[in-house]
N, C-alpha and C. Protein backbone atom coordinates (compact mmCIF):
# COMPACT_ATOMS: atom_id res chain seq x y z
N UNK A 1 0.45 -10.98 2.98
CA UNK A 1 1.04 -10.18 1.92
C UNK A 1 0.93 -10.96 0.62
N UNK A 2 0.34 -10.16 -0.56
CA UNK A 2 0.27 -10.96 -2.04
C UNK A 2 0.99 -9.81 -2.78
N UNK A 3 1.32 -10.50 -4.17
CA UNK A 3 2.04 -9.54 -5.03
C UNK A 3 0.84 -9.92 -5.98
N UNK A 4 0.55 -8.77 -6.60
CA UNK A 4 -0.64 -8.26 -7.85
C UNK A 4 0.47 -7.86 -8.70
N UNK A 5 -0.25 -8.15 -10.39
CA UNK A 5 0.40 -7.72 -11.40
C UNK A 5 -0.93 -7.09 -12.47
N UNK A 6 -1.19 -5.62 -12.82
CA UNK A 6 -1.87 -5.38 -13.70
C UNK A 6 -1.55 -5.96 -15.00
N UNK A 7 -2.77 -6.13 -15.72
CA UNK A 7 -2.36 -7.31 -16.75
C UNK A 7 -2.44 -5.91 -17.72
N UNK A 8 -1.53 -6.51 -19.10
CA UNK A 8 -1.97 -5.50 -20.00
C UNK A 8 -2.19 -3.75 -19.23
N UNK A 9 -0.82 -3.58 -19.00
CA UNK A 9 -1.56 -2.15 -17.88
C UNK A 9 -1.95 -0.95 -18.89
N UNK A 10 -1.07 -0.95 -19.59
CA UNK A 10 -1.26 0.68 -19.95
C UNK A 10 -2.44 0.46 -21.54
N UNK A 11 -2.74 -0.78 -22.01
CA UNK A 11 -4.12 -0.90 -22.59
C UNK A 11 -4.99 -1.06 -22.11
N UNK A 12 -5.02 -0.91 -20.65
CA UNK A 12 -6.24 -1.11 -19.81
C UNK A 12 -6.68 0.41 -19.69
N UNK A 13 -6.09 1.59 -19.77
CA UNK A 13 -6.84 2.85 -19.85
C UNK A 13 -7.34 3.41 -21.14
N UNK A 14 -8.03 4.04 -21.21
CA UNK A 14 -8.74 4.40 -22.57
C UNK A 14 -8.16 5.64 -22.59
N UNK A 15 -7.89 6.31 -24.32
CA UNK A 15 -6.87 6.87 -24.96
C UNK A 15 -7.76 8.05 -25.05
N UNK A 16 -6.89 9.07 -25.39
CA UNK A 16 -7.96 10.51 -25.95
C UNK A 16 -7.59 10.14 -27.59
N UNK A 17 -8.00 10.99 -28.48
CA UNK A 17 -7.94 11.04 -29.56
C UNK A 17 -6.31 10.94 -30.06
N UNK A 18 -5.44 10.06 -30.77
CA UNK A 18 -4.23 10.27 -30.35
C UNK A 18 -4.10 9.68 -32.20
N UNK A 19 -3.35 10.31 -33.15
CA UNK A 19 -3.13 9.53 -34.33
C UNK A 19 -1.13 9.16 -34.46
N UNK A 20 -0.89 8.19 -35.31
CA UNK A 20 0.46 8.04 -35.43
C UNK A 20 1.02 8.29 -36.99
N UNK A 21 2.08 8.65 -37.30
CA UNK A 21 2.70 8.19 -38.48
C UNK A 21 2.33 5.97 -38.39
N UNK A 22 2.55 6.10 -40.17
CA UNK A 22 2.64 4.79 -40.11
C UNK A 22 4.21 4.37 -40.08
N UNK A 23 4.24 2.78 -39.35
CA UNK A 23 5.95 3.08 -39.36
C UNK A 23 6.68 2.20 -40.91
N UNK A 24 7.97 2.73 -40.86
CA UNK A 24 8.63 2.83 -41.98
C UNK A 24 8.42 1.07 -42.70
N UNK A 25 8.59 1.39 -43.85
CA UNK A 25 7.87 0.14 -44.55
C UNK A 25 7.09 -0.48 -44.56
N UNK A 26 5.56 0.05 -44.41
CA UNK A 26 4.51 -0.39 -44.18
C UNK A 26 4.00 -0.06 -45.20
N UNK A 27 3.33 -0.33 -46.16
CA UNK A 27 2.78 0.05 -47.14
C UNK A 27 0.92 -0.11 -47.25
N UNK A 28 0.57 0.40 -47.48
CA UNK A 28 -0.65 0.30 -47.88
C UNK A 28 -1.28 -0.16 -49.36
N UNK A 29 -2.69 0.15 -49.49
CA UNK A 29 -2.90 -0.71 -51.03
C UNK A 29 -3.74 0.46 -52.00
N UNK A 30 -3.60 1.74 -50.84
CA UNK A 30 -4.45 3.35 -50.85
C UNK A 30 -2.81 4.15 -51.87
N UNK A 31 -1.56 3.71 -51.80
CA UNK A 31 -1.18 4.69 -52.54
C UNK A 31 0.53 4.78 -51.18
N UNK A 32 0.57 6.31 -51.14
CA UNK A 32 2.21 6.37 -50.68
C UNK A 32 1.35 6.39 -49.17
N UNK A 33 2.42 5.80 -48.28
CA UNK A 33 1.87 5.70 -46.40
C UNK A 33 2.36 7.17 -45.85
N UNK A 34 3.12 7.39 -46.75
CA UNK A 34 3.13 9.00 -45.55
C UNK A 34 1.56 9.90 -45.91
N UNK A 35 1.15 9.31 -46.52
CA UNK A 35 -0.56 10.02 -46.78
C UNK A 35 -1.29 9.72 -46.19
N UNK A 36 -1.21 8.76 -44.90
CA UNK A 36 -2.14 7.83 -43.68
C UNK A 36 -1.27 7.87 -42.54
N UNK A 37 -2.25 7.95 -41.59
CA UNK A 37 -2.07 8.28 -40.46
C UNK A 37 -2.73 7.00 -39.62
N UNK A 38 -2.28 6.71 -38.08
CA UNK A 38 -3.22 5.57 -37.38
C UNK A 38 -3.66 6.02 -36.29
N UNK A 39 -5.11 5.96 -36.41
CA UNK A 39 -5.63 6.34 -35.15
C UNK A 39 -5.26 5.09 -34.14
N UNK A 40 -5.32 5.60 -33.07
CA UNK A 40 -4.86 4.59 -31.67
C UNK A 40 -5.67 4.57 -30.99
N UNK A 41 -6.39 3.10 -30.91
CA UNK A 41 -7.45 2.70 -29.99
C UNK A 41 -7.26 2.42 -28.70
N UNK A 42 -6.31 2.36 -28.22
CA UNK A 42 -5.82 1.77 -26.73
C UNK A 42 -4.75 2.72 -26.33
N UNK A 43 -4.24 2.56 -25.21
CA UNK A 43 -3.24 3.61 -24.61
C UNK A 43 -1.91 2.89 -25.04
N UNK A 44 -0.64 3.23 -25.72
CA UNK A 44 0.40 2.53 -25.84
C UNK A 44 1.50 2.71 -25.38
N UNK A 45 2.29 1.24 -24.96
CA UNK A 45 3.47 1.36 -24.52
C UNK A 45 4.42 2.45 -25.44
N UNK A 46 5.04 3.06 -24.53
CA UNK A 46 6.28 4.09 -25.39
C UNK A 46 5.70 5.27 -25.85
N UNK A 47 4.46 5.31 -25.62
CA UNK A 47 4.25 7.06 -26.15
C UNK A 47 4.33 8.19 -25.09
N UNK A 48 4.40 9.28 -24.98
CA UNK A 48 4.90 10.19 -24.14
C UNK A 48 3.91 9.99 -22.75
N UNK A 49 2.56 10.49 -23.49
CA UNK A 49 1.61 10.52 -22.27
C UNK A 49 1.40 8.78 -21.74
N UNK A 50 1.76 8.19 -22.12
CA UNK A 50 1.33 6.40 -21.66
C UNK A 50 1.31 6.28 -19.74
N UNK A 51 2.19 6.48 -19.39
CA UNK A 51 2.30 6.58 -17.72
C UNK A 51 1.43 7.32 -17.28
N UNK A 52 1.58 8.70 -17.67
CA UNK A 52 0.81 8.76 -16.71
C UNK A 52 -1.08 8.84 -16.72
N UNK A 53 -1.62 8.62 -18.17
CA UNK A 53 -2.50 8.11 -18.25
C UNK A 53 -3.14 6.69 -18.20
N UNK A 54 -2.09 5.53 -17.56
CA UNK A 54 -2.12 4.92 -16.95
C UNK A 54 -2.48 4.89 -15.32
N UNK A 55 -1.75 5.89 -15.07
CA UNK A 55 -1.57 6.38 -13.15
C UNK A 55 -2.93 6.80 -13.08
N UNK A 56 -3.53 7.46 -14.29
CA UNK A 56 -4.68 8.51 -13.73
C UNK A 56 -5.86 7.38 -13.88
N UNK A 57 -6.06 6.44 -14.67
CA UNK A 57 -6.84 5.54 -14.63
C UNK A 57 -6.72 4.63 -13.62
N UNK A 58 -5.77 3.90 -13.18
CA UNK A 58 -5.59 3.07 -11.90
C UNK A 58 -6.01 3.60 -10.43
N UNK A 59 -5.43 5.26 -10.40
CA UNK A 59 -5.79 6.19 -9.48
C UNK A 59 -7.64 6.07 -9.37
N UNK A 60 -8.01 6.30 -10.30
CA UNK A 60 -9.97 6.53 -10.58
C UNK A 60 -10.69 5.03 -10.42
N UNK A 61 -10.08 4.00 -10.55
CA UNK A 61 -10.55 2.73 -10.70
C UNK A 61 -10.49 2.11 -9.34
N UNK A 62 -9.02 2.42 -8.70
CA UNK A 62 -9.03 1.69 -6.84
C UNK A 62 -10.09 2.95 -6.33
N UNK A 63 -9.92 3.98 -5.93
CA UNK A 63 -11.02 5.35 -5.78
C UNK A 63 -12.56 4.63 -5.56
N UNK A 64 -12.77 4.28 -6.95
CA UNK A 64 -14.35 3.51 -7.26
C UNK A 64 -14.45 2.33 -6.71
N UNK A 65 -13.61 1.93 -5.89
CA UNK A 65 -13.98 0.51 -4.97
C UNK A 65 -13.38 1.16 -3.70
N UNK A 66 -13.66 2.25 -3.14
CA UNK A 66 -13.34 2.66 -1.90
C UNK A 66 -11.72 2.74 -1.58
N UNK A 67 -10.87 2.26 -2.02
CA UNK A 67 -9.63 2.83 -1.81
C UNK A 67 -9.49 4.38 -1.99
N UNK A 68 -8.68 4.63 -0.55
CA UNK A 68 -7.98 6.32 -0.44
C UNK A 68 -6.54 6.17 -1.05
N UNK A 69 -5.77 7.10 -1.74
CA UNK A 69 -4.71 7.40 -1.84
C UNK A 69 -3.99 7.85 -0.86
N UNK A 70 -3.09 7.37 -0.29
CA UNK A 70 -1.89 8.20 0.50
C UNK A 70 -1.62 9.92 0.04
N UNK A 71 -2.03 10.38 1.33
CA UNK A 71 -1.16 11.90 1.24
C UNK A 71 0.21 12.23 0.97
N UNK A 72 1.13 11.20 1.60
CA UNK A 72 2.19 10.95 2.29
C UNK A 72 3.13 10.58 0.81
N UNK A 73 2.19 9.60 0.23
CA UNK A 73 2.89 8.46 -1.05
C UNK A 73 1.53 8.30 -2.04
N UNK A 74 2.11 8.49 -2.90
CA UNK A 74 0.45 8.46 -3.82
C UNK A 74 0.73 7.01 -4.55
N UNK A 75 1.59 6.85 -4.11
CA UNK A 75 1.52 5.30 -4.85
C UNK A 75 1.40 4.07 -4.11
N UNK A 76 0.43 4.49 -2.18
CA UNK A 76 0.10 3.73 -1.46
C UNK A 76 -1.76 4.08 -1.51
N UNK A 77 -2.19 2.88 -1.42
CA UNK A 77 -3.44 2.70 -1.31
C UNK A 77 -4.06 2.10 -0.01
N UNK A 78 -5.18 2.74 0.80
CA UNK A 78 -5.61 1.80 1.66
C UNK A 78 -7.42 1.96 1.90
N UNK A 79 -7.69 0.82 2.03
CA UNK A 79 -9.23 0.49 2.63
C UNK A 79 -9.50 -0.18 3.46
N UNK A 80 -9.90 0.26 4.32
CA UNK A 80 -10.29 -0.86 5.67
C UNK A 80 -8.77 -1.07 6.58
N UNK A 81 -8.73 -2.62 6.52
CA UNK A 81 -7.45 -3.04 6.80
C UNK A 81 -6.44 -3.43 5.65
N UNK A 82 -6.89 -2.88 4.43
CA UNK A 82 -6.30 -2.91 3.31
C UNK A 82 -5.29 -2.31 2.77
N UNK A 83 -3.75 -2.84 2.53
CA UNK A 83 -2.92 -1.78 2.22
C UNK A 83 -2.49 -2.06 0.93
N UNK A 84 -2.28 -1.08 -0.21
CA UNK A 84 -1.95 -1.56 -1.31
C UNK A 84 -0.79 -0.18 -1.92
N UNK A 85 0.50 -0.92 -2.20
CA UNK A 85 1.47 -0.72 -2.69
C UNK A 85 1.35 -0.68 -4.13
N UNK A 86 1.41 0.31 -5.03
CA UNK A 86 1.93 0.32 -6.28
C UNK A 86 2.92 0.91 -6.90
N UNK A 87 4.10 0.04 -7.80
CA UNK A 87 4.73 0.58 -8.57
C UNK A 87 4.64 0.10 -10.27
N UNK A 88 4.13 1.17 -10.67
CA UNK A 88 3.72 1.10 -12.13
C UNK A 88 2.66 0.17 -12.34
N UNK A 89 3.07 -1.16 -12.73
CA UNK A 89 1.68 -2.54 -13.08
C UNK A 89 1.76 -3.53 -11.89
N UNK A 90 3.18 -3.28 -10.91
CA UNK A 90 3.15 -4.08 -9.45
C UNK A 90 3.00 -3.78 -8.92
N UNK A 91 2.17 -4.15 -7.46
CA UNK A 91 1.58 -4.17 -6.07
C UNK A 91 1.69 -5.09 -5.43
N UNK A 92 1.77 -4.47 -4.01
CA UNK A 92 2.09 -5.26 -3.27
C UNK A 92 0.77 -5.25 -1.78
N UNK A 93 -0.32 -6.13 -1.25
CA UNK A 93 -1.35 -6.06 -1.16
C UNK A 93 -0.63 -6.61 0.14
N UNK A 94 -1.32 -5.78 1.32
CA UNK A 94 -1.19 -6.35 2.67
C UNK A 94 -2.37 -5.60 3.46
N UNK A 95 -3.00 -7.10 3.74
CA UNK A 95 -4.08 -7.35 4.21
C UNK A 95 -4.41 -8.74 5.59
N UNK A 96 -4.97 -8.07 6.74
CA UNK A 96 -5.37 -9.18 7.82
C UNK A 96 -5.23 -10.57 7.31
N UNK A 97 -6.69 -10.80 6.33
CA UNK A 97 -6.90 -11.89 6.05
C UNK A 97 -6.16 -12.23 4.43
N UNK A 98 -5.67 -11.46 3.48
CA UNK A 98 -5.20 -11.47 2.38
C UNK A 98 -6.54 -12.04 1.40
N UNK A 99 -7.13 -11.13 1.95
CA UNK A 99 -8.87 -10.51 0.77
C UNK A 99 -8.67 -9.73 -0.34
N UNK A 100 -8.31 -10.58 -1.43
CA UNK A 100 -7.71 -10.14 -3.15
C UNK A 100 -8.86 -10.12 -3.54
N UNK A 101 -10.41 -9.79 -3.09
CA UNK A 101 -11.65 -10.05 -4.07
C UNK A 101 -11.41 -8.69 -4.82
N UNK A 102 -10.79 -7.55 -4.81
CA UNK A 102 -10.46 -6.61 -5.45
C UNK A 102 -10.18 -7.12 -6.47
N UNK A 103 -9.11 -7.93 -7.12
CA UNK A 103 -8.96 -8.56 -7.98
C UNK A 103 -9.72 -8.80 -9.04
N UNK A 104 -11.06 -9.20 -8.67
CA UNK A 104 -11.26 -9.49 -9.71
C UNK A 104 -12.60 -8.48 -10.42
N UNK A 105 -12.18 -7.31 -9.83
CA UNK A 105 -12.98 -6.08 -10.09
C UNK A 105 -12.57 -5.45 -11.34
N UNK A 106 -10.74 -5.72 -11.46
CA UNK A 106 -10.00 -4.61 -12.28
C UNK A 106 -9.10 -6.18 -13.11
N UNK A 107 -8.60 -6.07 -14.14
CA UNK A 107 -7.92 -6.78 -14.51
C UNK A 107 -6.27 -7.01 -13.74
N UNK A 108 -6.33 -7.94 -12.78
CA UNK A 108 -5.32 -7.83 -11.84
C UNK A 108 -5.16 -9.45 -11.82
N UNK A 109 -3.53 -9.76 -11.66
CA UNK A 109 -3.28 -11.29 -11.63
C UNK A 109 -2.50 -11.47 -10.33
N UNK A 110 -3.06 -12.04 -9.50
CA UNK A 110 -2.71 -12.24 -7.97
C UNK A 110 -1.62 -13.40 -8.12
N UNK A 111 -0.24 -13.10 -7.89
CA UNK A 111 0.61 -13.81 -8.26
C UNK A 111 1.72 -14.54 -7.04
N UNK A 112 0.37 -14.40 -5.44
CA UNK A 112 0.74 -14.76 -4.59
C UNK A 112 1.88 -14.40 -3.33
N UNK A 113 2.38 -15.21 -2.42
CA UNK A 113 3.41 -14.86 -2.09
C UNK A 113 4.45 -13.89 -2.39
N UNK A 114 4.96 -12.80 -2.51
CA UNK A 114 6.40 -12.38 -3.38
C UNK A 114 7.83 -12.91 -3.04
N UNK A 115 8.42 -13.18 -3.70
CA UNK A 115 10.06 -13.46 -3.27
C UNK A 115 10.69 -12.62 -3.64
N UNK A 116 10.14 -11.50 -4.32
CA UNK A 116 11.52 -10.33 -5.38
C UNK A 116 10.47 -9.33 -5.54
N UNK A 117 10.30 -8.36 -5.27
CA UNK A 117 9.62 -7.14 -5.85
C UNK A 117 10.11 -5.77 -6.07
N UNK A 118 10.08 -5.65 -7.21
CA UNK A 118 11.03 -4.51 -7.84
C UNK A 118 12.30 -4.88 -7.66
N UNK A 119 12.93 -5.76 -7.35
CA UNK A 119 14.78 -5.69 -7.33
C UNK A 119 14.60 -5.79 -5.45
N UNK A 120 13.59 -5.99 -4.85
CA UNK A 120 13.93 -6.59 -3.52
C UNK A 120 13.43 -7.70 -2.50
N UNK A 121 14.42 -8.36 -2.42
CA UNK A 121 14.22 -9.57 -2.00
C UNK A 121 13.44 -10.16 -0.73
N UNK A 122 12.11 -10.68 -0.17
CA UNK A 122 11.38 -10.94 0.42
C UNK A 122 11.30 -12.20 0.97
N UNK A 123 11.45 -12.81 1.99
CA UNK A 123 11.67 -13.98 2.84
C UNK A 123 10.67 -13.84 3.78
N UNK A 124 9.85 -14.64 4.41
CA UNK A 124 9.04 -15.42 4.84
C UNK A 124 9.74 -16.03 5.68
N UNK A 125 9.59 -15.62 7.23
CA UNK A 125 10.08 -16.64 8.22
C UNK A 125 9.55 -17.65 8.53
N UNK A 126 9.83 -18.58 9.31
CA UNK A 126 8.83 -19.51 9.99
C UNK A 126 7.50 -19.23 11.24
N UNK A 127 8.28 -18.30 11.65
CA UNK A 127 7.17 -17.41 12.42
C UNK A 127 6.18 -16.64 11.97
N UNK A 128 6.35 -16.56 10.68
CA UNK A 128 5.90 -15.88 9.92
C UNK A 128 5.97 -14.22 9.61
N UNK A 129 6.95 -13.77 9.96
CA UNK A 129 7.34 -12.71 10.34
C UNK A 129 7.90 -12.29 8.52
């Protein structure tokens, strides 16, 4: 069992056409800022659609390296003997041999062992159980 962390998650999907107000006290050197607008090159934290155009890119990206989605749980992944847990930018990867070469397909930081994931606590016996 490894815990994965998407790095940078929700700038890791690419944006549709999306513009912003500029925010308050920002000035420009063009004149008054409520007359400019910002286009958004990356997907951003806090905007409405951000999740789940995140989900739909992570969804299309494990897909393209042979991972199936769960019927059951769409936020379980499996290939082979591969099982992969996601919530939001964490996963939780359980695998025979603990074969993270996925990793380094997608921007993913293999952050090993887990002791805490999401708010629950994970122990490692001696048996290994």
């Amino acid at each position: 069992m490894r815990q994965i962390d998407f790095v940078q998650t929700y700038a890791q999907a690419p944006i549709a056409c999306v513009y912003m107000e500029l925010p308050p006290r920002i000035e420009t050197k063009h004149g008054n800022s409520k007359d400019y607008d910002l286009k958004l090159l990356a997907n951003l934290y806090g905007q409405k659609q951000a999740g789940r155009v995140w989900n739909q890119y992570m969804v299309d990206k494990l897909r393209e390296i042979c991972f199936q989605q769960s019927l059951i749980d769409e936020c379980t992944f499996n290939r082979d003997d591969i099982i992969l847990t996601v919530y939001v930018d964490d996963g939780l990867f359980f695998g025979s041999n603990d074969d993270t070469g996925f990793v380094t397909r997608l921007n993913i930081e293999d952050q090993g062992h887990p002791a805490d994931y999401v708010g629950v606590n994970i122990k490692k016996t001696r048996d290994g159980n």
